[in-house]
Protein backbone atom coordinates (compact mmCIF):
# COMPACT_ATOMS: atom_id res chain seq x y z
CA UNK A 1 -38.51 61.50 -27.18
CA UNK A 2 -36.47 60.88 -30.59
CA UNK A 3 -37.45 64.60 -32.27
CA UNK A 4 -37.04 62.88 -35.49
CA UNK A 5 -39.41 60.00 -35.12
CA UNK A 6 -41.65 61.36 -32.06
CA UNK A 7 -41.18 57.63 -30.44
CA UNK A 8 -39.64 57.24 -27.32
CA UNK A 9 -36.36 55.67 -27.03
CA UNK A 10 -36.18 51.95 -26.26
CA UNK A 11 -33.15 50.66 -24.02
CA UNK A 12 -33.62 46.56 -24.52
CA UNK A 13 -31.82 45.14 -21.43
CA UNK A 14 -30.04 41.52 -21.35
CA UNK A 15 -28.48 40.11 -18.16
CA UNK A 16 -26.96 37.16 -20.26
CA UNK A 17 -26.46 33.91 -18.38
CA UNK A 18 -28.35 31.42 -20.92
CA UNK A 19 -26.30 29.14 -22.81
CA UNK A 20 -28.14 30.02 -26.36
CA UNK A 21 -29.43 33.47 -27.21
CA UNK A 22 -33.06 33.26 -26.99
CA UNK A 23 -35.45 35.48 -29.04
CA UNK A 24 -36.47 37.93 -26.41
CA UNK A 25 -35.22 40.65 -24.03
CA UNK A 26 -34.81 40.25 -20.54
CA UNK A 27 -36.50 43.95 -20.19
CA UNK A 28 -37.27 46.80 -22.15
CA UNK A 29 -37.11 49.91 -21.10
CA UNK A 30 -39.33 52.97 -22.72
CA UNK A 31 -39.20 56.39 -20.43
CA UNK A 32 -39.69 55.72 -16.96
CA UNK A 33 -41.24 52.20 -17.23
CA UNK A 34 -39.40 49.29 -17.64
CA UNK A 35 -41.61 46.07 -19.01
CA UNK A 36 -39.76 42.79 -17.90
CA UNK A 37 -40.31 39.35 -19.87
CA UNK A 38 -41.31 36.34 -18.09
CA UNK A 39 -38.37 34.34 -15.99
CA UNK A 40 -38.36 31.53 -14.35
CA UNK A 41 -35.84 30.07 -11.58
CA UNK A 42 -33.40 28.76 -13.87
CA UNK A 43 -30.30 26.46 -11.54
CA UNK A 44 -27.08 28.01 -13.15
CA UNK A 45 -25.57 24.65 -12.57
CA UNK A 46 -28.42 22.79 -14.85
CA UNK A 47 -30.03 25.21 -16.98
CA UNK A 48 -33.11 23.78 -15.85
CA UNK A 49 -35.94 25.05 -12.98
CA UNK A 50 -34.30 23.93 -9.43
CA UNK A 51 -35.53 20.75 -8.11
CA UNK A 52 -35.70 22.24 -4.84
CA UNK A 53 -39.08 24.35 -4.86
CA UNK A 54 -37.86 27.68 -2.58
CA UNK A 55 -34.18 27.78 -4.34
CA UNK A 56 -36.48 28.49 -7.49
CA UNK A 57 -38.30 31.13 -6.20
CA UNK A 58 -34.75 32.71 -4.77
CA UNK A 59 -33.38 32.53 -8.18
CA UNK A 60 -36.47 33.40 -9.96
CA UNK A 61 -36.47 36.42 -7.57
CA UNK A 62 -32.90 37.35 -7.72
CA UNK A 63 -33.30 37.05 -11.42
CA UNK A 64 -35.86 40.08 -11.62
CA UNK A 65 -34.38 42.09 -9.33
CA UNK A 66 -30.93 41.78 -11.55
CA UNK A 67 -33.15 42.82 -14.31
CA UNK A 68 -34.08 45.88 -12.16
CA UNK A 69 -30.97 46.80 -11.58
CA UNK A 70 -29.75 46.45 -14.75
CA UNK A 71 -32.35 49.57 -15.25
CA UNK A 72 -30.92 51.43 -12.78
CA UNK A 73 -34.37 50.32 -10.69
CA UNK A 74 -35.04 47.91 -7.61
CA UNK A 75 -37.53 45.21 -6.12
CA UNK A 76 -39.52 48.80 -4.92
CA UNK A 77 -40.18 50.17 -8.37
CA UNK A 78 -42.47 47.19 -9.93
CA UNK A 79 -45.95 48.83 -10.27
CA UNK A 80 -47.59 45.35 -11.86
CA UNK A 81 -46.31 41.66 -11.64
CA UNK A 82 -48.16 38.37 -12.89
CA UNK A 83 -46.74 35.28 -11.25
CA UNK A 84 -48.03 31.61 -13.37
CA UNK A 85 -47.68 28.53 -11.19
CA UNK A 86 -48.63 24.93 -12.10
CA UNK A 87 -49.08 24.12 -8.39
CA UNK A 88 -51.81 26.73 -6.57
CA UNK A 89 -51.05 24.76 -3.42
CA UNK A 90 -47.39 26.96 -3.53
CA UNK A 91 -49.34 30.00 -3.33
CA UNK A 92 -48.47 30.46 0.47
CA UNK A 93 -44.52 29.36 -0.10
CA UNK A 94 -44.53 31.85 -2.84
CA UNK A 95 -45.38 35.00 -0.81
CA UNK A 96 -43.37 33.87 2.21
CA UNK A 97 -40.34 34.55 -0.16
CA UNK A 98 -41.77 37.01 -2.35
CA UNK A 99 -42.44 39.50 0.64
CA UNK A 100 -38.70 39.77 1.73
CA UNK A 101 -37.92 41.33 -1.53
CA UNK A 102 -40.06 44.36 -1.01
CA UNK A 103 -39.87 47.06 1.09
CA UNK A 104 -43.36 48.45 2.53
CA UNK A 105 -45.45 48.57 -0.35
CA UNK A 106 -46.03 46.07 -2.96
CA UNK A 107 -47.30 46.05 -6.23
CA UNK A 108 -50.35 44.84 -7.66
CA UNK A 109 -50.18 41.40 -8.43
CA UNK A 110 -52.04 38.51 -10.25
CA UNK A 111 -51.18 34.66 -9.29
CA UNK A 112 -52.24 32.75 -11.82
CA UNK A 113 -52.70 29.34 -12.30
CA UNK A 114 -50.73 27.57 -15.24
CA UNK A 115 -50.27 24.22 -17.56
CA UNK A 116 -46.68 23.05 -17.74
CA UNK A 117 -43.83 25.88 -17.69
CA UNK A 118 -40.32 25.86 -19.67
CA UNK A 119 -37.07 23.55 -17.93
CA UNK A 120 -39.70 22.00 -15.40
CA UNK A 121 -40.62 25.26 -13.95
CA UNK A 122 -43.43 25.99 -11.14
CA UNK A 123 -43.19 29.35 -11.65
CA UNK A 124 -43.16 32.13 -14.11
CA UNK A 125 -42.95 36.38 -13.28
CA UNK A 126 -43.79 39.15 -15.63
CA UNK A 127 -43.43 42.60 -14.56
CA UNK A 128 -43.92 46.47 -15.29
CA UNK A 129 -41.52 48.69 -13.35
CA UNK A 130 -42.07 52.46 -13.20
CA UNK A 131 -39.49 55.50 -11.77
């Protein structure tokens, strides 16, 4: 804790790879817990959600987990996640992918359904992350 202000000190973590600086953090982290924004499986190539539906949920993924690491913290240390998805009948393809990024345990989860995402997206991820 900041002995001056008694607030715990905020490390705001940006992986970078947008074109235009957008008005949020990829991650912020406050002790031991590291709260993620939402991301969605942008094609570096197009800027936009990948037309092809598991390559999105590889990048959207990989895009976390850089996040993570970025905190010194992997796939292993998410505690909460809440996935959006404008398509419920991808629930299945989702976790077939999802599941290789964990080891044993996962972490509690909400898949929600959702109206239209940003860039054409089917899929959005918010997380908390814990030590």
């Amino acid at each position: 804790m900041d002995q001056h202000s008694g607030k715990r000190q905020r490390r705001y973590i940006n992986i970078g790879g947008c074109p235009t600086e957008l008005p949020f953090s990829d991650g912020v982290l406050v002790g031991d817990m590291l709260f993620l924004s939402g991301r969605i499986g942008i094609d570096p190539r197009t800027m936009r959600a990948s037309a092809d539906v598991d390559e999105e949920i590889r990048l959207l993924l990989d895009g976390v987990r850089t996040t993570l690491q970025a905190a010194q913290m992997t796939m292993d240390d998410l505690v909460y996640v809440q996935v959006y998805c404008t398509d419920l009948s991808l629930f299945d393809t989702f976790n077939a992918a999802y599941q290789k990024y964990f080891g044993k345990d996962l972490p509690a989860r909400a898949f929600l359904g959702a109206g239209l995402l940003l860039l054409g997206a089917r899929f959005e991820m918010q997380a908390i992350a814990m030590r």
